[in-house]
C-alpha atoms as a PDB file:
ATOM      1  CA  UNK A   1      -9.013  -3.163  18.293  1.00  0.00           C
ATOM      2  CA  UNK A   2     -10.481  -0.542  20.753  1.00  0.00           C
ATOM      3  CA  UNK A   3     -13.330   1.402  19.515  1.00  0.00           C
ATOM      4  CA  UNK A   4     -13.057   4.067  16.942  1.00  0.00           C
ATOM      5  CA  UNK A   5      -9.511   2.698  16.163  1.00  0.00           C
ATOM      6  CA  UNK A   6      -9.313   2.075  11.900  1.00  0.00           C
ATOM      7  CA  UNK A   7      -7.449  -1.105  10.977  1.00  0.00           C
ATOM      8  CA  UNK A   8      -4.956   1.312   9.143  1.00  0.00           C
ATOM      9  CA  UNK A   9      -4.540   3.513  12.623  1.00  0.00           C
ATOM     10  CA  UNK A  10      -3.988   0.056  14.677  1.00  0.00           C
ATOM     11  CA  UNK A  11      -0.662  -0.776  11.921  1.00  0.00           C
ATOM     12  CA  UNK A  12       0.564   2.940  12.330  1.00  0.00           C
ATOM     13  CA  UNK A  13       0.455   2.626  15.736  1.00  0.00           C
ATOM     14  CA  UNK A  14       2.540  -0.835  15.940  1.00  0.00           C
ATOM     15  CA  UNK A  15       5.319  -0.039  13.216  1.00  0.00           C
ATOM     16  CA  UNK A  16       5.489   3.438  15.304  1.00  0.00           C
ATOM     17  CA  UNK A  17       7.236   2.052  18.204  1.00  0.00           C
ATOM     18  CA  UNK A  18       9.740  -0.021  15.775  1.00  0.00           C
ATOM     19  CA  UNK A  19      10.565   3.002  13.664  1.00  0.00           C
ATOM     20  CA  UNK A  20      11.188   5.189  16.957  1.00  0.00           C
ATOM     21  CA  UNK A  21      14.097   3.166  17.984  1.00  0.00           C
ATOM     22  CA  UNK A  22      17.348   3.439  17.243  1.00  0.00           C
ATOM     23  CA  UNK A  23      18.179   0.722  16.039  1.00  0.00           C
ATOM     24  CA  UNK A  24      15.611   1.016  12.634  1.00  0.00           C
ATOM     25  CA  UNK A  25      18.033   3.222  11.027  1.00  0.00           C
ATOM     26  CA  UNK A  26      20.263   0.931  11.091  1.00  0.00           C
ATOM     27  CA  UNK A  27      18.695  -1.889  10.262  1.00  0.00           C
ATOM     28  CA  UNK A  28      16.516  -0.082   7.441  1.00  0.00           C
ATOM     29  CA  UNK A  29      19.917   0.876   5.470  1.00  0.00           C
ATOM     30  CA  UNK A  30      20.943  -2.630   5.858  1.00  0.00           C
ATOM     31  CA  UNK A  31      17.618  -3.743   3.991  1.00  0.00           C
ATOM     32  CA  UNK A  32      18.237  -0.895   1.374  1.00  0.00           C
ATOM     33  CA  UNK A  33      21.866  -1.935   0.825  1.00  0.00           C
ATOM     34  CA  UNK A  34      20.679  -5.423   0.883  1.00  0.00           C
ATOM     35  CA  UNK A  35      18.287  -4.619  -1.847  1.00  0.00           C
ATOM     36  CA  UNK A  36      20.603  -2.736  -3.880  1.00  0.00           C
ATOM     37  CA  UNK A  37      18.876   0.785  -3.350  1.00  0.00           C
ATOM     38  CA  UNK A  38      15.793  -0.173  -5.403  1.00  0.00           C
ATOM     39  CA  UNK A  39      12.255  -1.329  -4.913  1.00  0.00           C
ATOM     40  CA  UNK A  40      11.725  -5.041  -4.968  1.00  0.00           C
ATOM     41  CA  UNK A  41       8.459  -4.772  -6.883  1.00  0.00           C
ATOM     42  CA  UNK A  42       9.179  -2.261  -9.813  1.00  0.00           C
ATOM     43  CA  UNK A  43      12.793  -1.236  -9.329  1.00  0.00           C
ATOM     44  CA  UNK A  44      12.681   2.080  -9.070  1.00  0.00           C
ATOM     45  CA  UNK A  45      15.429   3.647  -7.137  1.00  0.00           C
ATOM     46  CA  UNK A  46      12.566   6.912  -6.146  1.00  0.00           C
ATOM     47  CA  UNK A  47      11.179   6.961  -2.615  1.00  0.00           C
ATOM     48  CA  UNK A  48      12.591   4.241  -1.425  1.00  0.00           C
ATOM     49  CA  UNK A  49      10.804   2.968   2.213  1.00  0.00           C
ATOM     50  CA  UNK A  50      11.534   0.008   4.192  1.00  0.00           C
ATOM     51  CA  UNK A  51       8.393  -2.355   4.530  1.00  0.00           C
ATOM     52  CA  UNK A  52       8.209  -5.406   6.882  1.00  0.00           C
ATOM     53  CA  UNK A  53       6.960  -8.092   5.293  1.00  0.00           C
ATOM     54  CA  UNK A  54       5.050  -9.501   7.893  1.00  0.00           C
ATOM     55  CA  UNK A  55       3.196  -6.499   9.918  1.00  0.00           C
ATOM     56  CA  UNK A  56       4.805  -5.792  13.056  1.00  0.00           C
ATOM     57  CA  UNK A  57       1.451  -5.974  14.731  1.00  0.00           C
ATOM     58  CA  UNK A  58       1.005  -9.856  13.710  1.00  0.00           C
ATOM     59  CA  UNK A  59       5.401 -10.428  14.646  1.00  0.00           C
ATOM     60  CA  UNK A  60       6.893  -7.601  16.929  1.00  0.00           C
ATOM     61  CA  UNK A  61       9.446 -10.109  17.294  1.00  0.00           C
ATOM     62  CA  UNK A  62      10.189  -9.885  13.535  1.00  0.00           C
ATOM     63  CA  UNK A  63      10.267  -5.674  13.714  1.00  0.00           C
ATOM     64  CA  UNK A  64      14.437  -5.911  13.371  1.00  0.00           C
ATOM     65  CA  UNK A  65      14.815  -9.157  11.532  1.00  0.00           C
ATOM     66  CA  UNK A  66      16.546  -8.213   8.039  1.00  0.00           C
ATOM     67  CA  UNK A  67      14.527 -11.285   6.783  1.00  0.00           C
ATOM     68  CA  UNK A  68      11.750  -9.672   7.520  1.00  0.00           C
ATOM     69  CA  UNK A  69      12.467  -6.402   5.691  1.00  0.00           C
ATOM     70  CA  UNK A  70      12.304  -4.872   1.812  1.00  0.00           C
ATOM     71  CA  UNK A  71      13.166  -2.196   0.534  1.00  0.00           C
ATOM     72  CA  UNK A  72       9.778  -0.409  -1.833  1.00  0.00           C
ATOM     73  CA  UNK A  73       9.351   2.587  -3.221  1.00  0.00           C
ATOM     74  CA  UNK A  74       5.846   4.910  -1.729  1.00  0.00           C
ATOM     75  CA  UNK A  75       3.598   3.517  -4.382  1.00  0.00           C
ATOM     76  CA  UNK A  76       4.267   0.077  -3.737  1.00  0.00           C
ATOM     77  CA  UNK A  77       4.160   0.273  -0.258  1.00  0.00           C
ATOM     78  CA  UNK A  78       1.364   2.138  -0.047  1.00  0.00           C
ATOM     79  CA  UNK A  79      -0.730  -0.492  -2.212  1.00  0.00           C
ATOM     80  CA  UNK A  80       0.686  -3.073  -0.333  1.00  0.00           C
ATOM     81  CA  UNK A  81      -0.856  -1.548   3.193  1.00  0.00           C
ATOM     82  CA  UNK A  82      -4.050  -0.638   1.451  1.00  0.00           C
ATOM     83  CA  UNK A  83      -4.124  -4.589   0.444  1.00  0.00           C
ATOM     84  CA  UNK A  84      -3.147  -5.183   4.171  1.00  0.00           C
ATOM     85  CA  UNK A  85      -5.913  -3.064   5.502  1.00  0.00           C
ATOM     86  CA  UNK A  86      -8.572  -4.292   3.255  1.00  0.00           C
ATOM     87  CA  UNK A  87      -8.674  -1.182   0.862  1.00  0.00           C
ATOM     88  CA  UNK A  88      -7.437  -3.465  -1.874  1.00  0.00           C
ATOM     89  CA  UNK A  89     -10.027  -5.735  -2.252  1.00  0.00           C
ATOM     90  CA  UNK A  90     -11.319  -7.315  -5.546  1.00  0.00           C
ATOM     91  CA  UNK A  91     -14.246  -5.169  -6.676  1.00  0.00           C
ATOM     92  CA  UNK A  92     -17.893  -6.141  -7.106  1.00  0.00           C
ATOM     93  CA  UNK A  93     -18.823  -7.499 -10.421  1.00  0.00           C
ATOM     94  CA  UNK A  94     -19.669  -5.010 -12.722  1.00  0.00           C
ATOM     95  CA  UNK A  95     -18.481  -2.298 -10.258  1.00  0.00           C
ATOM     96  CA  UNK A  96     -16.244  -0.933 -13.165  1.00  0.00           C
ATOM     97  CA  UNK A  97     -18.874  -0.964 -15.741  1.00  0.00           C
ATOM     98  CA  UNK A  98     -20.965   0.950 -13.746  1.00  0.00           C
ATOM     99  CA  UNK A  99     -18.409   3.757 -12.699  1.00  0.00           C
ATOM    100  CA  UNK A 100     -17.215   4.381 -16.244  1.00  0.00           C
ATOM    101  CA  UNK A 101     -21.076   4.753 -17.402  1.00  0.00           C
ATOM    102  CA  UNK A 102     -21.824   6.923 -14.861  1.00  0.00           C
ATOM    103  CA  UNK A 103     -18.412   9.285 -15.849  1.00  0.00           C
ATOM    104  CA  UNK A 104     -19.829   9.099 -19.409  1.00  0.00           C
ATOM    105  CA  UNK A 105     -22.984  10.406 -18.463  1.00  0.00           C
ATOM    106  CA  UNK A 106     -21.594  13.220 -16.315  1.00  0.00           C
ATOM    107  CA  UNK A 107     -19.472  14.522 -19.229  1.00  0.00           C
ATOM    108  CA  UNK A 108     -21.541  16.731 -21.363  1.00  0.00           C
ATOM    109  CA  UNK A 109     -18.881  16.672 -24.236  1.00  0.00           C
ATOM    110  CA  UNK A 110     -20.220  13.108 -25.326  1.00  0.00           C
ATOM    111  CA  UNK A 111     -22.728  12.703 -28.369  1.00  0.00           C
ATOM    112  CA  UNK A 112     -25.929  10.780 -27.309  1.00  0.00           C
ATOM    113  CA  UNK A 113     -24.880   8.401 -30.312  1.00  0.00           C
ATOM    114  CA  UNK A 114     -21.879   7.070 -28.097  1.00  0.00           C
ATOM    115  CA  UNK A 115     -23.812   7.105 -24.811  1.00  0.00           C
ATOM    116  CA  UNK A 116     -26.919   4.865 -26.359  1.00  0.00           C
ATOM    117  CA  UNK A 117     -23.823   2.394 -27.475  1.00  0.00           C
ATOM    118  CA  UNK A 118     -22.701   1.836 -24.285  1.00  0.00           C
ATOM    119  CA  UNK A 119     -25.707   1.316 -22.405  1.00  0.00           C
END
């Protein structure tokens, strides 16, 4: 990765070249069809996208494989490539604790009763 490329930049770049040709419209209603016009995670039939499983950037060969292919809808997808990308990682211990103190404390609504509970 060349400098001041983001790991998410360097996968838009790759699945680019794939989704310019002409061939991925055919092969991405294929996948859909295959999949029956719903997302293979939830099922939702909404926003349907076509996501290779393995990134093209680690298998170009695999860009056009219908193996390789599912059919998700933009939510799933788009946790998927944050996973991919490393914006899914597990948090730090505690890291949730902390962020829903810190929203108690910022809302002024709250009686000091409930805020001395939770610390």
């Amino acid at each position: 990765m060349g400098i001041g490329i983001s790991r998410r930049d360097d996968y838009k770049r790759h699945s680019a070249r794939a989704r310019k040709s002409p061939r991925w419209a055919a092969v991405r209603f294929e996948a859909k069809r295959r999949d029956g016009f719903r997302c293979v995670s939830c099922g939702t039939s909404m926003r349907l996208e076509v996501d290779h499983k393995i990134p093209v950037r680690d298998a170009p060969e695999l860009a056009y494989e219908l193996s390789n292919l599912q059919t998700l809808c933009l939510p799933c997808h788009s946790r998927k490539t944050k996973t991919e990308v490393g914006f899914g990682l597990p948090t730090i211990p505690g890291k949730d604790a902390w962020k829903k103190l810190v929203k108690e404390l910022a809302n002024p609504n709250q009686s000091k009763e409930r805020l001395c509970l939770n610390l």
